[in-house]
N, C-alpha and C. Protein backbone atom coordinates (compact mmCIF):
# COMPACT_ATOMS: atom_id res chain seq x y z
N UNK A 1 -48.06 70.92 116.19
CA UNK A 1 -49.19 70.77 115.33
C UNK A 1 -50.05 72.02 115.49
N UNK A 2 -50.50 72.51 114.50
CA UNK A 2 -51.36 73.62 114.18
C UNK A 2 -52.84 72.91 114.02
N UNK A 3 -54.08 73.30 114.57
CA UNK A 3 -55.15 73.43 114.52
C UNK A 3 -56.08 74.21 114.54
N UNK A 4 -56.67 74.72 113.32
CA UNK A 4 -57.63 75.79 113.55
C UNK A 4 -59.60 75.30 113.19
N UNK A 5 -60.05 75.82 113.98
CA UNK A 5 -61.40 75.19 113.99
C UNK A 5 -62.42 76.52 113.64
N UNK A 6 -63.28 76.41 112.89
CA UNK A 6 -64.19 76.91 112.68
C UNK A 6 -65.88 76.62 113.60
N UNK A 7 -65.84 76.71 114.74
CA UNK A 7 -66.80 76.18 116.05
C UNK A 7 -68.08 77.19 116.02
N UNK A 8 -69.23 76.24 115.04
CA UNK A 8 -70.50 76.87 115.56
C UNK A 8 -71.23 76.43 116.19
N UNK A 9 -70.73 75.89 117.49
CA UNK A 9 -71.44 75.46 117.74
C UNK A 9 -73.29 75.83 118.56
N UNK A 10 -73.59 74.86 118.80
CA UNK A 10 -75.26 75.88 119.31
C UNK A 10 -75.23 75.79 121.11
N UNK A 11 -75.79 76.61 121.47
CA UNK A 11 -75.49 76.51 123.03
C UNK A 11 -77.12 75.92 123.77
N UNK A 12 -76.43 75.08 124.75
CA UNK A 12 -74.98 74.83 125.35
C UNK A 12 -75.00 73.26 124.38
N UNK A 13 -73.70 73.23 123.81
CA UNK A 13 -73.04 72.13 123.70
C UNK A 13 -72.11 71.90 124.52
N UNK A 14 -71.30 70.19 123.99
CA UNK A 14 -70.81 69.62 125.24
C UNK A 14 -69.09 69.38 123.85
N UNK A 15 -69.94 69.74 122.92
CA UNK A 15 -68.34 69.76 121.81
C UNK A 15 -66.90 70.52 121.98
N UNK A 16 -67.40 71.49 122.62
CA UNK A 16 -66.27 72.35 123.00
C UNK A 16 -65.14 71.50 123.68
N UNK A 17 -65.70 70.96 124.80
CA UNK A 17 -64.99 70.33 125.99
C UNK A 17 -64.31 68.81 125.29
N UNK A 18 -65.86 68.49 124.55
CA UNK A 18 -65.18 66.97 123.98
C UNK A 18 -63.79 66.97 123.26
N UNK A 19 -64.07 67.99 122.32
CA UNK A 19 -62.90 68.74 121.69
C UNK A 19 -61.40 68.72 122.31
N UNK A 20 -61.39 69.62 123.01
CA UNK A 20 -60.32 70.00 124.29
C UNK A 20 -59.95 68.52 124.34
N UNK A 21 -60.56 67.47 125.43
CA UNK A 21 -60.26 66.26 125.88
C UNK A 21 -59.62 65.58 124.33
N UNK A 22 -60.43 65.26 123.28
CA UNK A 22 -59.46 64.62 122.44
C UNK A 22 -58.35 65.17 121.91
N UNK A 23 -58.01 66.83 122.20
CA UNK A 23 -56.93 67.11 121.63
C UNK A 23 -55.93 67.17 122.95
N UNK A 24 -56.21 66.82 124.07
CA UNK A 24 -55.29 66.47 125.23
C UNK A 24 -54.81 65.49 125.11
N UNK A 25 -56.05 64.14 124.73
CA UNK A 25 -55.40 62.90 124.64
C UNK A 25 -54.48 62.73 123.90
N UNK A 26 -54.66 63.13 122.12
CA UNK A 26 -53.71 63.09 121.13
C UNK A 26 -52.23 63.50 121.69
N UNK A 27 -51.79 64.63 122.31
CA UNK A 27 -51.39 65.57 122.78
C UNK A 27 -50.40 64.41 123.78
N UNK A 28 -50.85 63.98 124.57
CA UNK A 28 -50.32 63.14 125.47
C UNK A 28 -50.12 62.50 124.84
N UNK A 29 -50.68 61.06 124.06
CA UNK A 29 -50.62 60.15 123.21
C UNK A 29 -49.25 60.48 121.76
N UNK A 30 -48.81 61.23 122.02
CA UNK A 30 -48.03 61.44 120.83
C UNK A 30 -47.17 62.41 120.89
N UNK A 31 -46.72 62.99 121.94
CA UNK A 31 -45.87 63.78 123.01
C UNK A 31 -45.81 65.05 122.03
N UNK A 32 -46.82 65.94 121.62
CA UNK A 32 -46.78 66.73 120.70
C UNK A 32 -47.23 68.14 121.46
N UNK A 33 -47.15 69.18 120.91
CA UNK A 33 -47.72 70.28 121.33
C UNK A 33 -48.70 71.01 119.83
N UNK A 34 -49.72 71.62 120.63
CA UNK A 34 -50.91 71.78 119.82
C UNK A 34 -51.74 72.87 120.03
N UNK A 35 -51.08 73.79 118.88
CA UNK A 35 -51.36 75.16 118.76
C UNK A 35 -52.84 75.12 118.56
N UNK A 36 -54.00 75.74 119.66
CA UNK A 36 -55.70 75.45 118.59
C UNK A 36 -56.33 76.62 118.26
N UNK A 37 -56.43 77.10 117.59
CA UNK A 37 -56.80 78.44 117.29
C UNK A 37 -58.56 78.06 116.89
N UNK A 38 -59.16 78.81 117.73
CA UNK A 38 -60.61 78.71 117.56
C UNK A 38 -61.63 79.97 117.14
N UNK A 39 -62.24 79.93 116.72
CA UNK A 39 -63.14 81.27 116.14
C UNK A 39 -63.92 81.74 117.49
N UNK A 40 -65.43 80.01 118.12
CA UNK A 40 -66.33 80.91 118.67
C UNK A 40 -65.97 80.66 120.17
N UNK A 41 -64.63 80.48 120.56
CA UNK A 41 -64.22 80.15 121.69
C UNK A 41 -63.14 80.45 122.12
N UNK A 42 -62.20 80.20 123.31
CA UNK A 42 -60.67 80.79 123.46
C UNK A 42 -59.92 79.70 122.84
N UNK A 43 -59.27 80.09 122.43
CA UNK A 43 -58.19 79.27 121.99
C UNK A 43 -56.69 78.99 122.84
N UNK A 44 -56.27 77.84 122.60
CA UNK A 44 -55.35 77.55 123.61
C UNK A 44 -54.02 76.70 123.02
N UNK A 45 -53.09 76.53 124.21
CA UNK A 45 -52.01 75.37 123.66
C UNK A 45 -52.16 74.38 124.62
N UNK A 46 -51.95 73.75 123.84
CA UNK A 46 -51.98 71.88 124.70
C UNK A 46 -50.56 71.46 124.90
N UNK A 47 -49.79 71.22 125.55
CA UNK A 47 -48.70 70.34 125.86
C UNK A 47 -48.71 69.20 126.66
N UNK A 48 -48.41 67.83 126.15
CA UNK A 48 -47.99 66.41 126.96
C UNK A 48 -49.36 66.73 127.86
N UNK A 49 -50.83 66.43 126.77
CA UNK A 49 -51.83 66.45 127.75
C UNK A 49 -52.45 67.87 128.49
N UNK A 50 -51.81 68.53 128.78
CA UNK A 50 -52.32 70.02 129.72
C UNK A 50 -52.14 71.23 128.76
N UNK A 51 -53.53 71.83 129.35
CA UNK A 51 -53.51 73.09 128.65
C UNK A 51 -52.36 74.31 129.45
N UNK A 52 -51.42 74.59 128.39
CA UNK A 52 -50.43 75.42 129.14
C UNK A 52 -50.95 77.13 128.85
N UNK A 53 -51.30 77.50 127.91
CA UNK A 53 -52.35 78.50 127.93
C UNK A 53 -53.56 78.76 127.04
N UNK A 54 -54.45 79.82 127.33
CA UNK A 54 -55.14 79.79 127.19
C UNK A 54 -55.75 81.18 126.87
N UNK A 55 -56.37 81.89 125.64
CA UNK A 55 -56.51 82.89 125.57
C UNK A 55 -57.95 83.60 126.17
N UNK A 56 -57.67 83.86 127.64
CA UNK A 56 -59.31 84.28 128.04
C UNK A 56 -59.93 85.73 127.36
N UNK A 57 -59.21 86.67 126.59
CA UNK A 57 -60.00 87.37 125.65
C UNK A 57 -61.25 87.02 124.94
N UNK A 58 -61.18 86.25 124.20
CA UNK A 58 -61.54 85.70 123.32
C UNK A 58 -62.92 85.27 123.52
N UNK A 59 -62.92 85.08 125.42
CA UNK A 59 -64.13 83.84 125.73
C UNK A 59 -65.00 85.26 125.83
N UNK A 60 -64.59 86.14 126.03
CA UNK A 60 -66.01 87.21 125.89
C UNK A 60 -66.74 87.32 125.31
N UNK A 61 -68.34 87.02 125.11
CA UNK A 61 -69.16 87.12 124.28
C UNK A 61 -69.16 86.01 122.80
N UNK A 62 -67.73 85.23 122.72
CA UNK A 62 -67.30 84.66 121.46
C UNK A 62 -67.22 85.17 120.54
N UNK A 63 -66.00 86.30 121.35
CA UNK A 63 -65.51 87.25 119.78
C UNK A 63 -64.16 86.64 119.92
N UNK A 64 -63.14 86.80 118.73
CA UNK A 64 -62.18 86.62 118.64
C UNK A 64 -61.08 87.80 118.62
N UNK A 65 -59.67 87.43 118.95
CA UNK A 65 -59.15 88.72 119.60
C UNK A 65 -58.54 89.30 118.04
């Protein structure tokens, strides 16, 4: 599954994380893997629940790579 998010969020929010967690659960819940491509954050892959990576570029400043 492909997911791309457009995240403005305002700081500090707690959406980011909530985010993450429901796309772990799904993720687990449905034995899927889950490409997330994010604008103001890193973006990552989810597999069976766990983030297998994770793009820490990205988390600089909330630029995208």
């Amino acid at each position: 599954m492909i997911v791309l998010s457009n995240n403005g969020w305002f700081i500090p929010s707690i959406e980011p994380t909530e985010q993450r967690l429901l796309l772990q659960y799904y993720s687990r819940k449905y034995g899927t893997t889950i490409y997330h491509s994010i604008n103001m954050s890193p973006s990552y892959i989810i597999q069976n629940g766990k983030v297998i990576w994770e793009d820490k570029k990205s988390s600089e400043k909330g630029r995208t790579p």
